[in-house]
C-alpha atoms as a PDB file:
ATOM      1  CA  UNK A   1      41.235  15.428 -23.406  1.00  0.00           C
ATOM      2  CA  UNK A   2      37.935  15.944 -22.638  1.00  0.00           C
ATOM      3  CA  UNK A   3      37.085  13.638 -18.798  1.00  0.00           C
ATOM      4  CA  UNK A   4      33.792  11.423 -19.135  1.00  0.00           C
ATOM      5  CA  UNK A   5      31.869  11.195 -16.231  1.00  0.00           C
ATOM      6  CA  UNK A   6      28.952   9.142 -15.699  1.00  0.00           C
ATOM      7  CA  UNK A   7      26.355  10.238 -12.718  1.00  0.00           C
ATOM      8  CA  UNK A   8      24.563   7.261 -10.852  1.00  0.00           C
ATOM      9  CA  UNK A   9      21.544   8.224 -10.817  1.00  0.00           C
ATOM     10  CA  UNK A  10      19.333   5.027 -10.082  1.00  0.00           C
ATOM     11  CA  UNK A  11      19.800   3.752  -6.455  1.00  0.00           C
ATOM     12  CA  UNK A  12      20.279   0.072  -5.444  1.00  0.00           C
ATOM     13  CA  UNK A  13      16.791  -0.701  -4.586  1.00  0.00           C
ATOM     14  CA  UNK A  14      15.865   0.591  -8.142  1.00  0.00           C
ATOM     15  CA  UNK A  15      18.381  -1.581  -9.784  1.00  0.00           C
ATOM     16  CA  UNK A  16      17.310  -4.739  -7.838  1.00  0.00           C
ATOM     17  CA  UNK A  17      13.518  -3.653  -8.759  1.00  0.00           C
ATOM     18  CA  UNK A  18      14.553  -3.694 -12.568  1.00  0.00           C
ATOM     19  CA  UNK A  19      16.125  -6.844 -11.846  1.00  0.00           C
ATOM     20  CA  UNK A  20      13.504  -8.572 -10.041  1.00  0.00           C
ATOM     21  CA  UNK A  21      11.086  -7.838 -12.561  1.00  0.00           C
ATOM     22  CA  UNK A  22      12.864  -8.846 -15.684  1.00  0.00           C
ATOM     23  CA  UNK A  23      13.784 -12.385 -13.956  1.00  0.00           C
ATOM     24  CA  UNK A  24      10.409 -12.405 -13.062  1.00  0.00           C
ATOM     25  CA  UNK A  25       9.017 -12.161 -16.449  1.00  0.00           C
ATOM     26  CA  UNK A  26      11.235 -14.481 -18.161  1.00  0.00           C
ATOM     27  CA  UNK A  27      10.305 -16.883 -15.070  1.00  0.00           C
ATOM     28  CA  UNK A  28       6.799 -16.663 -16.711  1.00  0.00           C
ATOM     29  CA  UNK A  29       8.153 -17.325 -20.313  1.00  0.00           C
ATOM     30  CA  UNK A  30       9.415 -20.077 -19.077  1.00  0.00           C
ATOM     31  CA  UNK A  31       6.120 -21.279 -17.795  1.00  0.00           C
ATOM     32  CA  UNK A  32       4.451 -20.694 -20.820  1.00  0.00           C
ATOM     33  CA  UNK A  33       6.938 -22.303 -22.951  1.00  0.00           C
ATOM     34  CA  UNK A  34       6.487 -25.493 -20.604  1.00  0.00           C
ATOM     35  CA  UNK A  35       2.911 -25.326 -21.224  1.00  0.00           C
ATOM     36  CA  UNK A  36       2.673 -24.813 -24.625  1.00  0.00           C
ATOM     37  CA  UNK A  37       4.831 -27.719 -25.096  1.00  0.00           C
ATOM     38  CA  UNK A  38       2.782 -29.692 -22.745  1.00  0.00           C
ATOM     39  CA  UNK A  39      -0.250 -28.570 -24.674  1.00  0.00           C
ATOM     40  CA  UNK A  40       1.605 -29.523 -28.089  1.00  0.00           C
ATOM     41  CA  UNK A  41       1.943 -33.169 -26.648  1.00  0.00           C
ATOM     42  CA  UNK A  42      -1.267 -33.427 -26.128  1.00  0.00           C
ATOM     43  CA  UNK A  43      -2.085 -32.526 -29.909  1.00  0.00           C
ATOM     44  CA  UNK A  44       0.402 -35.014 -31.360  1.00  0.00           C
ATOM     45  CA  UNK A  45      -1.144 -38.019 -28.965  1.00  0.00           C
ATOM     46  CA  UNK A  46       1.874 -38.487 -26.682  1.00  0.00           C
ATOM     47  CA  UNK A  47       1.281 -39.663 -23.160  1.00  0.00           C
ATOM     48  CA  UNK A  48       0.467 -37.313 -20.844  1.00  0.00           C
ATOM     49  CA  UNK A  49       3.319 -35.244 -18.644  1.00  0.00           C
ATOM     50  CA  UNK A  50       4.367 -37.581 -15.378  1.00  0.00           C
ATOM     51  CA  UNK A  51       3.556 -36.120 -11.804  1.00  0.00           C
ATOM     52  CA  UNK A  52       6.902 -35.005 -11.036  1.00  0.00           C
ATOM     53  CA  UNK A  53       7.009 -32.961 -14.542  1.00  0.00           C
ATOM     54  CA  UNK A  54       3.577 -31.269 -13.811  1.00  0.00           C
ATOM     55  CA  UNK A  55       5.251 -29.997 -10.600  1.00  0.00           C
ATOM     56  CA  UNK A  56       7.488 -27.491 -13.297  1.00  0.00           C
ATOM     57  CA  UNK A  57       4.238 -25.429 -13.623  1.00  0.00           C
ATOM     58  CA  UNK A  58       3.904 -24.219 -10.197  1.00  0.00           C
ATOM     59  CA  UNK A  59       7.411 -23.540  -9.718  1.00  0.00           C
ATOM     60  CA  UNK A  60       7.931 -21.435 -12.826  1.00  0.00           C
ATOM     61  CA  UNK A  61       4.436 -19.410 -12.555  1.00  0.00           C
ATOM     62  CA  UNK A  62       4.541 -19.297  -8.636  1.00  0.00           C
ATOM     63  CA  UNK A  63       7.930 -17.877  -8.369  1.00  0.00           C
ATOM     64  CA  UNK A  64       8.175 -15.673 -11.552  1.00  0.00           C
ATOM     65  CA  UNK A  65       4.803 -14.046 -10.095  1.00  0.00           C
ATOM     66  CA  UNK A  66       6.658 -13.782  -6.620  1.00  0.00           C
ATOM     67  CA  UNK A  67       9.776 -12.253  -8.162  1.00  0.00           C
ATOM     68  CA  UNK A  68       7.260  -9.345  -9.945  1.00  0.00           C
ATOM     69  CA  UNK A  69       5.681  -8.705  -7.110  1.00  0.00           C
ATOM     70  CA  UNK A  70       9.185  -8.325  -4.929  1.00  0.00           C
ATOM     71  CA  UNK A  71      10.217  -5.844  -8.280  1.00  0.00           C
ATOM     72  CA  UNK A  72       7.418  -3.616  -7.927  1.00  0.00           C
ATOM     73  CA  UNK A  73       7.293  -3.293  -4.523  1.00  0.00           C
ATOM     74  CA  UNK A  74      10.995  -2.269  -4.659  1.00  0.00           C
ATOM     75  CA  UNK A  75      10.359   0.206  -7.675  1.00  0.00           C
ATOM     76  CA  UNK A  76       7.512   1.830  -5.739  1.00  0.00           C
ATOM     77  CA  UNK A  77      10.048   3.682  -3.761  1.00  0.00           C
ATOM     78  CA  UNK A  78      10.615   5.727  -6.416  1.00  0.00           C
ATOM     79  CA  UNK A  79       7.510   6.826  -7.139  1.00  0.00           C
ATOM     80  CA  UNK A  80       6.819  10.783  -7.208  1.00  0.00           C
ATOM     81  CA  UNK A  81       5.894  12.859  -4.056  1.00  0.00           C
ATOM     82  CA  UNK A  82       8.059  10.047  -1.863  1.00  0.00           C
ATOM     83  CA  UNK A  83      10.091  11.557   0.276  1.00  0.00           C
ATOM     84  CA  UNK A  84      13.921  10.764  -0.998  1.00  0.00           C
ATOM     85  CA  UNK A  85      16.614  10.944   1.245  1.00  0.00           C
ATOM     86  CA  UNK A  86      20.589  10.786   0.372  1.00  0.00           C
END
């Protein structure tokens, strides 16, 4: 029988840079989604959001920017001409 191998080729800093980014991003669809909703309230004449669900905004833009940010400074390691040890 013929043996599969698999090679790991991406390193853990890449993986958690992946990682970072995509929770990142869908911590910023979140945000949107909030707001769109929020906007769609507005539209249909419902009272407005109360102070403690306003505070969702911050937290889902703030840290879904933080966790891109934290992503692609731990992808930028593997840019080209870096010097990559073992």
């Amino acid at each position: 029988m013929a043996e599969i191998s698999f090679n790991k080729n991406m390193r853990k800093h890449e993986i958690m840079g992946s990682l970072l980014i995509f929770i990142g991003a869908t911590w910023l669809g979140l945000g949107l989604y909030a707001t769109m909703l929020a906007a769609n309230r507005l539209l249909a004449n419902i009272p407005l959001l109360s102070t403690n669900q306003l505070l969702i905004f911050p937290l889902f833009y703030g840290l879904g920017s933080i966790l891109i940010m934290f992503g692609i400074i731990e992808l930028r390691e593997m840019l080209p001409g870096k010097n990559r040890r073992n």
